[in-house]
N, C-alpha and C. Protein backbone atom coordinates (compact mmCIF):
# COMPACT_ATOMS: atom_id res chain seq x y z
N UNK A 1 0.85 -1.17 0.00
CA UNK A 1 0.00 0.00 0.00
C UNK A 1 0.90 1.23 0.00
N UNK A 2 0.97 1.94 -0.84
CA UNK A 2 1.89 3.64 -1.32
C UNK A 2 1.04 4.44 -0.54
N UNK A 3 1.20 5.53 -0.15
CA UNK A 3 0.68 6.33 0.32
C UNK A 3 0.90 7.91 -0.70
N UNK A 4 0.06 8.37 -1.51
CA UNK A 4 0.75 9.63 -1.96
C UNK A 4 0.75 11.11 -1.14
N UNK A 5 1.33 11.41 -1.72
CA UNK A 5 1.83 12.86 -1.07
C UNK A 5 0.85 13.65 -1.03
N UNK A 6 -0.42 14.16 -1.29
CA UNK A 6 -1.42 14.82 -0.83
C UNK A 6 -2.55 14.37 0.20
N UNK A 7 -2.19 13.77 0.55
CA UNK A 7 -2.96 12.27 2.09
C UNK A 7 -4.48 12.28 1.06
N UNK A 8 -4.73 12.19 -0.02
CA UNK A 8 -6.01 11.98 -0.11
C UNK A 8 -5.92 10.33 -0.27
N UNK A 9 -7.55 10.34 0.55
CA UNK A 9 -8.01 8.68 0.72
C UNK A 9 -8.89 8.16 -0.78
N UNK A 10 -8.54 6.94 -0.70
CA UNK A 10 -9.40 6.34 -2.03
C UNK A 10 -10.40 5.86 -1.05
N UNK A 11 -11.50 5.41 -1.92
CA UNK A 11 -12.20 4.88 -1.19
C UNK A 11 -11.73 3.14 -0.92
N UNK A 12 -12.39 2.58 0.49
CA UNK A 12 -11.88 1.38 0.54
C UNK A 12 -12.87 0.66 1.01
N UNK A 13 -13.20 -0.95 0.39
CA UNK A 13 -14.26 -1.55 0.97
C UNK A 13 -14.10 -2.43 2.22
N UNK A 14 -13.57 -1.84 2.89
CA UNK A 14 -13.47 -2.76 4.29
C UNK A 14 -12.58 -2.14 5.32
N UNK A 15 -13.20 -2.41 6.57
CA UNK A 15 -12.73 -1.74 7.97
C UNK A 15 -11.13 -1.96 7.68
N UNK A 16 -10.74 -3.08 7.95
CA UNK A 16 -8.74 -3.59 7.81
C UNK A 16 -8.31 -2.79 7.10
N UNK A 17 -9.01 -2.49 5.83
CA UNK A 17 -8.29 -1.60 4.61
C UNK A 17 -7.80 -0.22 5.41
N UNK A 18 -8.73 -0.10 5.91
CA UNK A 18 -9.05 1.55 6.37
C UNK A 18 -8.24 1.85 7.51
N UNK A 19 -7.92 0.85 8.40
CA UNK A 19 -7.26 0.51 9.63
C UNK A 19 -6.09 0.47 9.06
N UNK A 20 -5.08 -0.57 7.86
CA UNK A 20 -4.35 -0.70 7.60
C UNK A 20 -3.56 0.34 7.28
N UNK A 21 -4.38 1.46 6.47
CA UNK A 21 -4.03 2.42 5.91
C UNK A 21 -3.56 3.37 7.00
N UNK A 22 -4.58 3.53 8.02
CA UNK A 22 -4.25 4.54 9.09
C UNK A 22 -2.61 4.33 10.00
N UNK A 23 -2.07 2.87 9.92
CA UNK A 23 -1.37 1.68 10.26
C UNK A 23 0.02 2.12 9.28
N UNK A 24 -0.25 2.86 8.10
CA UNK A 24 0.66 2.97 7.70
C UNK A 24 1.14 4.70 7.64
N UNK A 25 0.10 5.62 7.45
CA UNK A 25 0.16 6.85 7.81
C UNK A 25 1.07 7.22 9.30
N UNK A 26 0.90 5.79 10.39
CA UNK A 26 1.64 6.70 11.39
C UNK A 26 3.32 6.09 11.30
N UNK A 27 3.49 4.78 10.62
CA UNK A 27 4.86 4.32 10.62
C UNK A 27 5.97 5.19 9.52
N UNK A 28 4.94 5.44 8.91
CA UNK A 28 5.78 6.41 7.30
C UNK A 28 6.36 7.57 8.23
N UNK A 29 6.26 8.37 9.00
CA UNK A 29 7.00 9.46 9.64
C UNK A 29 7.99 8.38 10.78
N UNK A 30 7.57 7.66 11.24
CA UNK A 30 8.83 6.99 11.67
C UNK A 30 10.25 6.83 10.93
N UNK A 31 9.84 6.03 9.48
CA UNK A 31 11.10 6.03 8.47
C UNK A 31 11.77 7.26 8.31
N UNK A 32 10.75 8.32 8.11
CA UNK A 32 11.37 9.49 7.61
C UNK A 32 12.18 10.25 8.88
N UNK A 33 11.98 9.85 9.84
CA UNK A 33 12.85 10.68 11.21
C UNK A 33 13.74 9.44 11.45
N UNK A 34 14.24 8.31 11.71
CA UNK A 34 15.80 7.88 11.78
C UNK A 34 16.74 8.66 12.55
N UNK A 35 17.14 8.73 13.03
CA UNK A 35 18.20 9.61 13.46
C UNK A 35 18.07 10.71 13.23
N UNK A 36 17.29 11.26 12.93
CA UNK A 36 17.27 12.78 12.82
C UNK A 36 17.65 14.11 13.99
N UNK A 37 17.61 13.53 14.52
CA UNK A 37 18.01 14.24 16.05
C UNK A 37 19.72 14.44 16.29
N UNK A 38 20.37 13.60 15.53
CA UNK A 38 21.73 13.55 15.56
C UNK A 38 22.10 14.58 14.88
N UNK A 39 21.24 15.14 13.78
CA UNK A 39 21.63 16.29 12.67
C UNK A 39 20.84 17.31 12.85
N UNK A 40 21.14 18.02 14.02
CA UNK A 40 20.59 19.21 14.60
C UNK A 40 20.84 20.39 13.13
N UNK A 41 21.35 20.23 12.87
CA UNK A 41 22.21 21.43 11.75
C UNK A 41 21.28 21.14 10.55
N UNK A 42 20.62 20.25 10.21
CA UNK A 42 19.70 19.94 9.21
C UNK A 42 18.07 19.97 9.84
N UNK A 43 18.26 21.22 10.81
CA UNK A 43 16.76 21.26 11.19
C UNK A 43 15.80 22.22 10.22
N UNK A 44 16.64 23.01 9.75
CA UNK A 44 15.33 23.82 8.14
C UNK A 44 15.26 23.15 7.72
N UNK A 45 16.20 21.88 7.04
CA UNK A 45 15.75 21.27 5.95
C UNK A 45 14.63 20.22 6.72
N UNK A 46 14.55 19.79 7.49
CA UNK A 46 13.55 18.97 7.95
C UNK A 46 12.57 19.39 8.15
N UNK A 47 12.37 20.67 8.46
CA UNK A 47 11.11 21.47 8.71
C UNK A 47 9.73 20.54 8.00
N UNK A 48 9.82 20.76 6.67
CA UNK A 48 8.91 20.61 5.65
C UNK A 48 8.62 19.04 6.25
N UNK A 49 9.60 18.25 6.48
CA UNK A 49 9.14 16.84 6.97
C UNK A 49 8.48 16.91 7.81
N UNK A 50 8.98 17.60 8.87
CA UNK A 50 8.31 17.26 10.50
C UNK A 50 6.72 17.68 10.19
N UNK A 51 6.45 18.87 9.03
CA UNK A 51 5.42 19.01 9.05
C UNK A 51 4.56 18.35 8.14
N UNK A 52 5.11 17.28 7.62
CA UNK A 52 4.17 16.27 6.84
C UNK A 52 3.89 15.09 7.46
N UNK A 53 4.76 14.67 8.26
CA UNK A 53 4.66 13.56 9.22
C UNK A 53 3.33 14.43 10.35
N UNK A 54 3.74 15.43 10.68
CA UNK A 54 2.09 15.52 11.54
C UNK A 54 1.00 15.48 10.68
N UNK A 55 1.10 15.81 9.86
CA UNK A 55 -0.34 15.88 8.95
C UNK A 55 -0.54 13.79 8.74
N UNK A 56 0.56 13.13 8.04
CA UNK A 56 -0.29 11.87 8.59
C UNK A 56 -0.49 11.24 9.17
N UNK A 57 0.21 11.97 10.87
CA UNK A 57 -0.44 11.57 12.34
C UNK A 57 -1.95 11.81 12.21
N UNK A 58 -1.83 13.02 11.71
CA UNK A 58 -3.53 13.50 12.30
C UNK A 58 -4.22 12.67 11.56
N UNK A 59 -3.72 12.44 10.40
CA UNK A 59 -4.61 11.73 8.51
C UNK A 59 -5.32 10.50 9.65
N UNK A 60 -4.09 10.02 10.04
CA UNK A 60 -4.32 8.47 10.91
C UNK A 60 -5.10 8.32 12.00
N UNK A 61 -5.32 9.83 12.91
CA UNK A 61 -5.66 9.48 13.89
C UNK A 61 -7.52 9.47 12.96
N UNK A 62 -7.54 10.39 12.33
CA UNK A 62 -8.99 10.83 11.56
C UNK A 62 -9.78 9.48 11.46
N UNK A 63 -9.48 8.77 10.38
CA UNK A 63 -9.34 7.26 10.06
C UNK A 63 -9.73 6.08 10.86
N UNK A 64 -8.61 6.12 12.09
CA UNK A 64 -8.94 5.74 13.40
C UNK A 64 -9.75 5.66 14.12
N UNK A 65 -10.25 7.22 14.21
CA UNK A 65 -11.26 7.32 14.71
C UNK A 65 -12.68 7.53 14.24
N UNK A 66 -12.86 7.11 12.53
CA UNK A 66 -14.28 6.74 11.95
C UNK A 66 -14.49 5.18 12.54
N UNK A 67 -12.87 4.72 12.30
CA UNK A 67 -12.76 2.64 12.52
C UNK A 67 -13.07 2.21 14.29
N UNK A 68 -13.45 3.27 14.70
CA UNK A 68 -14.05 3.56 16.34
C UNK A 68 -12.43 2.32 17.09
N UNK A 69 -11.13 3.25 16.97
CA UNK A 69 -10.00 2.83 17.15
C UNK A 69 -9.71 3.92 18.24
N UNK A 70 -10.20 4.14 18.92
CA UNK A 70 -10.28 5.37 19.67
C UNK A 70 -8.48 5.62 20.20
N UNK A 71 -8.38 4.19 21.00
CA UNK A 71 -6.67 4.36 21.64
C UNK A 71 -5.58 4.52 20.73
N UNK A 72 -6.09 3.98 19.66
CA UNK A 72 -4.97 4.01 18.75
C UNK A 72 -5.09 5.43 17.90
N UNK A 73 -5.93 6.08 17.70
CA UNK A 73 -6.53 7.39 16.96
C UNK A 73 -5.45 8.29 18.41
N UNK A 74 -6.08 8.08 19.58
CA UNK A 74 -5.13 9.18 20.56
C UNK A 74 -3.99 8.90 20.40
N UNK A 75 -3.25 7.62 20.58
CA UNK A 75 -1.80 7.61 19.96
C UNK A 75 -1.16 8.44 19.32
N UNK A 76 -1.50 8.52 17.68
CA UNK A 76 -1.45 9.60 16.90
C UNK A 76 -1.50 10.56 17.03
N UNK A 77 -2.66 11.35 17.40
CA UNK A 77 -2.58 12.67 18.07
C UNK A 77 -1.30 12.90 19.10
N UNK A 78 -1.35 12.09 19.59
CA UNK A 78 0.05 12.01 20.65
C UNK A 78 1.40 12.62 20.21
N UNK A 79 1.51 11.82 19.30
CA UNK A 79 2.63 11.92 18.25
C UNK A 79 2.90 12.88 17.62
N UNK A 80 1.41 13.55 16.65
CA UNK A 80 1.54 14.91 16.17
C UNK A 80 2.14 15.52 17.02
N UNK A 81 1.36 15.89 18.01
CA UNK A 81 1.24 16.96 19.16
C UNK A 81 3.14 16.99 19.76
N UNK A 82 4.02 15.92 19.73
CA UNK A 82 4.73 15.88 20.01
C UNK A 82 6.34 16.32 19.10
N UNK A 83 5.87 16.41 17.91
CA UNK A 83 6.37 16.80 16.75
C UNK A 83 6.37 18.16 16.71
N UNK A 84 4.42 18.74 16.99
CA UNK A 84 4.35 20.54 16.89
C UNK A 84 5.28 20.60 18.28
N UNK A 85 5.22 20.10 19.19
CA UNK A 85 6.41 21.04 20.13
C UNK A 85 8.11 20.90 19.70
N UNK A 86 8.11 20.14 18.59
CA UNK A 86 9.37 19.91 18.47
C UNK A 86 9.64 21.27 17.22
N UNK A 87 8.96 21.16 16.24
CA UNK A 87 8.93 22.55 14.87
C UNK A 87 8.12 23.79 16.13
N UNK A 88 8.30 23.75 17.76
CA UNK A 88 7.85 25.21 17.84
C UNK A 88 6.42 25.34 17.93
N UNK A 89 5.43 24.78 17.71
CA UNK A 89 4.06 25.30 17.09
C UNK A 89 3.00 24.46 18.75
N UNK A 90 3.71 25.46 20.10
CA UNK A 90 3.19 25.23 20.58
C UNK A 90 1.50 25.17 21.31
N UNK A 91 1.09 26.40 20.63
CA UNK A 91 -0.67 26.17 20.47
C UNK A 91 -1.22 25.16 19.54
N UNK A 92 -0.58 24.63 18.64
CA UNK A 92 -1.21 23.84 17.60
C UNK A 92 -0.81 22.24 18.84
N UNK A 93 0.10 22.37 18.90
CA UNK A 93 0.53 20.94 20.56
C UNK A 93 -0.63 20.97 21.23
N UNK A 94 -1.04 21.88 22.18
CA UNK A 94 -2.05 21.79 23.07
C UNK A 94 -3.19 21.11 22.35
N UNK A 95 -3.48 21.99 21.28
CA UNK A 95 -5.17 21.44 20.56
C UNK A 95 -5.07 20.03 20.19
N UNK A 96 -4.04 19.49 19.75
CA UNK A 96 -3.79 18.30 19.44
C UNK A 96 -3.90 17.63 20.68
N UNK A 97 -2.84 17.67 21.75
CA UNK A 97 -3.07 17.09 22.93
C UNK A 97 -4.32 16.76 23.45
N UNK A 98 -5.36 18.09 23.51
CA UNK A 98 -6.62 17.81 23.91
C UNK A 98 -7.43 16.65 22.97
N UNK A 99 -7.25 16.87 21.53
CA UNK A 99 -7.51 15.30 21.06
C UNK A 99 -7.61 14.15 21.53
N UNK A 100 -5.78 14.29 21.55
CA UNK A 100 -5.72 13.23 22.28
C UNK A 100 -6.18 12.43 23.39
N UNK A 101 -6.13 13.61 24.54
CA UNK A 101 -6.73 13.33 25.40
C UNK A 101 -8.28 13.12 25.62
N UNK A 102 -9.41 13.45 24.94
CA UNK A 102 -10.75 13.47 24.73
C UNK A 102 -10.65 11.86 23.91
N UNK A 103 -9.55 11.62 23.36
CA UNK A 103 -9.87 10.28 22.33
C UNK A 103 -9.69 9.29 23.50
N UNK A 104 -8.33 9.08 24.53
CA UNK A 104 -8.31 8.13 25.43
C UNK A 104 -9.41 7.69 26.46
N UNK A 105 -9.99 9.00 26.84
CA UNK A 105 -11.34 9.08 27.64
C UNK A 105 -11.05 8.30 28.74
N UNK A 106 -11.88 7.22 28.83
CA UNK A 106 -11.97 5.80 29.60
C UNK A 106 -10.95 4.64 29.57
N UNK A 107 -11.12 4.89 28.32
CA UNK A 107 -10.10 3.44 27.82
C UNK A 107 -8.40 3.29 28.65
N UNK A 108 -8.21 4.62 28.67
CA UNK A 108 -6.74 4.52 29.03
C UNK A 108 -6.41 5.75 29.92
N UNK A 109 -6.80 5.76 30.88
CA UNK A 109 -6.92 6.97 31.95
C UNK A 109 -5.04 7.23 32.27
N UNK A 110 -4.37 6.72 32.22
CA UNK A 110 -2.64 6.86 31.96
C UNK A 110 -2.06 7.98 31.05
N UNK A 111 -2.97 7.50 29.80
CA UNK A 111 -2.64 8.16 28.81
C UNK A 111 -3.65 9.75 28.69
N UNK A 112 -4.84 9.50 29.57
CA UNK A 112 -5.29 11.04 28.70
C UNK A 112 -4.65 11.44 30.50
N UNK A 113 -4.23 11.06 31.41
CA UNK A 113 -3.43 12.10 32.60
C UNK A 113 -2.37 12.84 31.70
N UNK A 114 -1.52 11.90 30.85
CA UNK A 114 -0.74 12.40 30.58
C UNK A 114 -0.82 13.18 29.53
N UNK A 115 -1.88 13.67 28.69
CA UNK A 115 -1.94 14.41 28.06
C UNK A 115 -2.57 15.91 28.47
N UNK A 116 -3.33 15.60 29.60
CA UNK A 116 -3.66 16.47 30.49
C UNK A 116 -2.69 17.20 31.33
N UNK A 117 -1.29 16.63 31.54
CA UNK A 117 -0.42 17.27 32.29
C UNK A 117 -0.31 17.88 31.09
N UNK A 118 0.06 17.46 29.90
CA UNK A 118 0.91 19.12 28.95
C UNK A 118 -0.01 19.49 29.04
N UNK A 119 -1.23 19.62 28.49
CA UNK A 119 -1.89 20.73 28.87
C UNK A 119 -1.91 21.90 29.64
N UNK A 120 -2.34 21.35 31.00
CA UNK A 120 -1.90 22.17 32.17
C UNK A 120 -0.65 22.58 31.56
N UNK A 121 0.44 22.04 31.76
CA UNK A 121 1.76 22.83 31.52
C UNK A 121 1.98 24.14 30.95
N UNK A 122 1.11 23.34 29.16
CA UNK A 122 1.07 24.86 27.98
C UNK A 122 0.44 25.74 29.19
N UNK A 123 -0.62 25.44 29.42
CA UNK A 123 -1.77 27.08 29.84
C UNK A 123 -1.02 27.44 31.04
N UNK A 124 -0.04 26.76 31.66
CA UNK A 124 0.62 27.24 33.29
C UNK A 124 1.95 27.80 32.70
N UNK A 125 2.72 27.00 32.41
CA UNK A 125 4.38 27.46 32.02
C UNK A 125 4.58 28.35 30.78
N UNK A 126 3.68 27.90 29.24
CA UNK A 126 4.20 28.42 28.35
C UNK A 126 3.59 29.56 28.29
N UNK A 127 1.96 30.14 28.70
CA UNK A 127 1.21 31.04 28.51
C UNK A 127 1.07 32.02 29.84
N UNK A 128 1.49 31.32 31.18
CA UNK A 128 0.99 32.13 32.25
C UNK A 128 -0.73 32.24 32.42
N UNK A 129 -1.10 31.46 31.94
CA UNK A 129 -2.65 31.57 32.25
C UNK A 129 -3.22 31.05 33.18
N UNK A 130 -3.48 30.89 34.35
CA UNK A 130 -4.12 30.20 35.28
C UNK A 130 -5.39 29.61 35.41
N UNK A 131 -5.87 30.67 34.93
CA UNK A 131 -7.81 30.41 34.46
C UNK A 131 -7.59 29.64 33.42
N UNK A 132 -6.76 29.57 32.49
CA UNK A 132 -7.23 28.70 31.39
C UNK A 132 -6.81 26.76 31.99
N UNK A 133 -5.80 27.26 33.01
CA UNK A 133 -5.04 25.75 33.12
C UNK A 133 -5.92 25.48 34.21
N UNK A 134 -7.31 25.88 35.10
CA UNK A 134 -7.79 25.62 35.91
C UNK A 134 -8.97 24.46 35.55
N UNK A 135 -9.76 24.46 34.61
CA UNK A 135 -10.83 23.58 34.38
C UNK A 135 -10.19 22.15 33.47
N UNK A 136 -8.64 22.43 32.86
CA UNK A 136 -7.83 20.70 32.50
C UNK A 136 -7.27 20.40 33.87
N UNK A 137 -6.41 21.08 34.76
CA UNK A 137 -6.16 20.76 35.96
C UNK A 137 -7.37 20.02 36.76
N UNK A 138 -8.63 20.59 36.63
CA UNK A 138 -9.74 19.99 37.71
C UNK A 138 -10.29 18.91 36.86
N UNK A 139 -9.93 18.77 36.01
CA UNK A 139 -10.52 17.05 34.97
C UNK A 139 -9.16 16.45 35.22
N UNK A 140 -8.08 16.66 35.44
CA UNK A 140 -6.46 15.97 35.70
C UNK A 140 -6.87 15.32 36.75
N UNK A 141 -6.99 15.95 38.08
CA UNK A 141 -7.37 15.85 39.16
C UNK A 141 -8.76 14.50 39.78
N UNK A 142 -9.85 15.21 38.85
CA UNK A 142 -10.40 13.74 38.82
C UNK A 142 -9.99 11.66 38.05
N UNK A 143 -9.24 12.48 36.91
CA UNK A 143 -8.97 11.23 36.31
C UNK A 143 -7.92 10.91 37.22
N UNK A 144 -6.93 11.48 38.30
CA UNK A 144 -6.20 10.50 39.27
C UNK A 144 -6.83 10.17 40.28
N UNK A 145 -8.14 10.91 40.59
CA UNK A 145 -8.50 10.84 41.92
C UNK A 145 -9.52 9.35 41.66
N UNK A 146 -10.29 9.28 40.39
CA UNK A 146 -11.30 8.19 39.78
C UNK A 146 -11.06 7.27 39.08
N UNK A 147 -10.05 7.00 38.22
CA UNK A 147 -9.33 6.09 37.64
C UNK A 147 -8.25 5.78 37.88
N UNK A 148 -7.21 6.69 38.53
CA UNK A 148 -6.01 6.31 38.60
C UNK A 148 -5.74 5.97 40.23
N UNK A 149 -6.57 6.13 41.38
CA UNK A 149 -6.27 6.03 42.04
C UNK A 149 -5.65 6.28 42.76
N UNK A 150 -4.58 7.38 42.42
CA UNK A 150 -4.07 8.47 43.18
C UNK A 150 -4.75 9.71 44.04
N UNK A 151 -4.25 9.49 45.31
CA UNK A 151 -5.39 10.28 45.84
C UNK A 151 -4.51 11.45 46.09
N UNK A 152 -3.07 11.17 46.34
CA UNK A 152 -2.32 12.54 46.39
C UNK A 152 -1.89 12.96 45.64
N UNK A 153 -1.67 13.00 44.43
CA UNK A 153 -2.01 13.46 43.02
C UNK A 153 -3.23 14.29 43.06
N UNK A 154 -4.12 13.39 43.03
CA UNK A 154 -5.49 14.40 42.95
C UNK A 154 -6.19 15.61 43.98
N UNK A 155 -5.30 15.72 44.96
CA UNK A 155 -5.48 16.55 46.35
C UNK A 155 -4.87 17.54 45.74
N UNK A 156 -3.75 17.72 45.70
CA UNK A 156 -2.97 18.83 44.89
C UNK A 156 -3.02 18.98 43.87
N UNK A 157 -3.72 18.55 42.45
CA UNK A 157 -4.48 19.07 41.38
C UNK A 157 -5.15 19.47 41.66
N UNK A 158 -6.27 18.90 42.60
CA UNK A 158 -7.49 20.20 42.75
C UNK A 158 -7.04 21.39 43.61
N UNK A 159 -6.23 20.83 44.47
CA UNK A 159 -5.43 22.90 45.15
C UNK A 159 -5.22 23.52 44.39
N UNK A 160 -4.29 22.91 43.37
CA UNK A 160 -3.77 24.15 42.28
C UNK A 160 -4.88 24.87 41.69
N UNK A 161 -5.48 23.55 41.39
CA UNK A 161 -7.05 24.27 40.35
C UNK A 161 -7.75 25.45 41.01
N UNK A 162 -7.86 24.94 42.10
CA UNK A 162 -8.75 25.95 43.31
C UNK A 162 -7.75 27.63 43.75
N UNK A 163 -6.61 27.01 43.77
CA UNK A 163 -5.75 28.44 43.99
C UNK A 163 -5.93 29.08 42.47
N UNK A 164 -5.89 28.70 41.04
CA UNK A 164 -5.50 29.90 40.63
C UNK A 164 -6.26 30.47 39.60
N UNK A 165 -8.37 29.85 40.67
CA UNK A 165 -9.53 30.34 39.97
C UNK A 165 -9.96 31.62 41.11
N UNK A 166 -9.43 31.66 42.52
CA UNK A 166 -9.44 31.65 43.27
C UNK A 166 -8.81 33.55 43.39
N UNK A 167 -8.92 34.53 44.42
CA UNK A 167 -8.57 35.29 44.84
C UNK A 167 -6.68 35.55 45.55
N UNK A 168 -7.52 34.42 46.50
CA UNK A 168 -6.56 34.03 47.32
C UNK A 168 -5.99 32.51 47.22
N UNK A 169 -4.97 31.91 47.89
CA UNK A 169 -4.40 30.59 48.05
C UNK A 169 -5.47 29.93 49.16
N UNK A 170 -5.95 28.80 49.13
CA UNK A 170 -6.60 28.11 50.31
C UNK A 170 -6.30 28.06 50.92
């Protein structure tokens, strides 16, 4: 199965096809990064890659998530999202992240914490926003306090949340 260079889909008669395809959209940016990290000095020229490999993260997660592949669709997003912080394009990270994280839901409460911490992070560290990092902090907070079972984790997510909707510190 080729994949061409404008991600458009043919049509396909069957779920596997469609799965397969998505299956190959996220390994094709694998090949193309190799070592790439070793050749810091060839980061313009990669530019244009890094930003085609997110586009068929996202192609894949899309796909994924018609083939109701939900964990594997957040994967992807994962991945994008991890790429835009690498080319810089840290608001386009967050929105992706939240993908991600809305795709794991239930299924994998590990994985959308951890997409919920960058979150928080972007709206706390990269933006200074408090109000914005207060209502992913208070969904952080429950997914350790309700799925993950962390209860001191989730004591101090909801402080933070509560301090910095808040006037004062509790």
């Amino acid at each position: 199965m080729t994949l061409d260079n404008n991600l458009a889909l043919e049509p396909f008669s069957s779920k596997i096809a469609r799965i397969d395809l998505a299956r190959a959209y996220i390994e094709k940016p694998l090949g193309l990064f190799q070592g790439i990290r070793k050749y810091i000095s060839t980061y313009d020229a990669k530019f244009d890659d890094y930003k085609k490999a997110i586009e068929l993260y996202k192609q894949a997660a899309i796909i994924l998530i018609k083939q109701r592949q939900q964990i594997e669709a957040a994967q992807a997003y994962e991945q994008a999202a991890e790429l835009e912080l690498w080319v810089k394009r840290d608001s386009d990270a967050n929105e992706t992240f939240t993908k991600a994280a809305s795709n794991y839901g239930d299924a994998d409460a590990a994985g959308r914490a951890r997409c919920l911490e960058r979150i928080v992070s972007y709206w706390v560290d990269t933006r200074g926003n408090f109000s914005a990092a207060s209502p992913h902090a208070k969904t952080l907070a429950g997914v350790y306090e309700k799925q993950l079972k962390d209860e001191t984790k989730a004591l101090e997510t909801y402080q933070n949340a509560a301090d910095w909707v808040s006037d004062k510190p509790l």
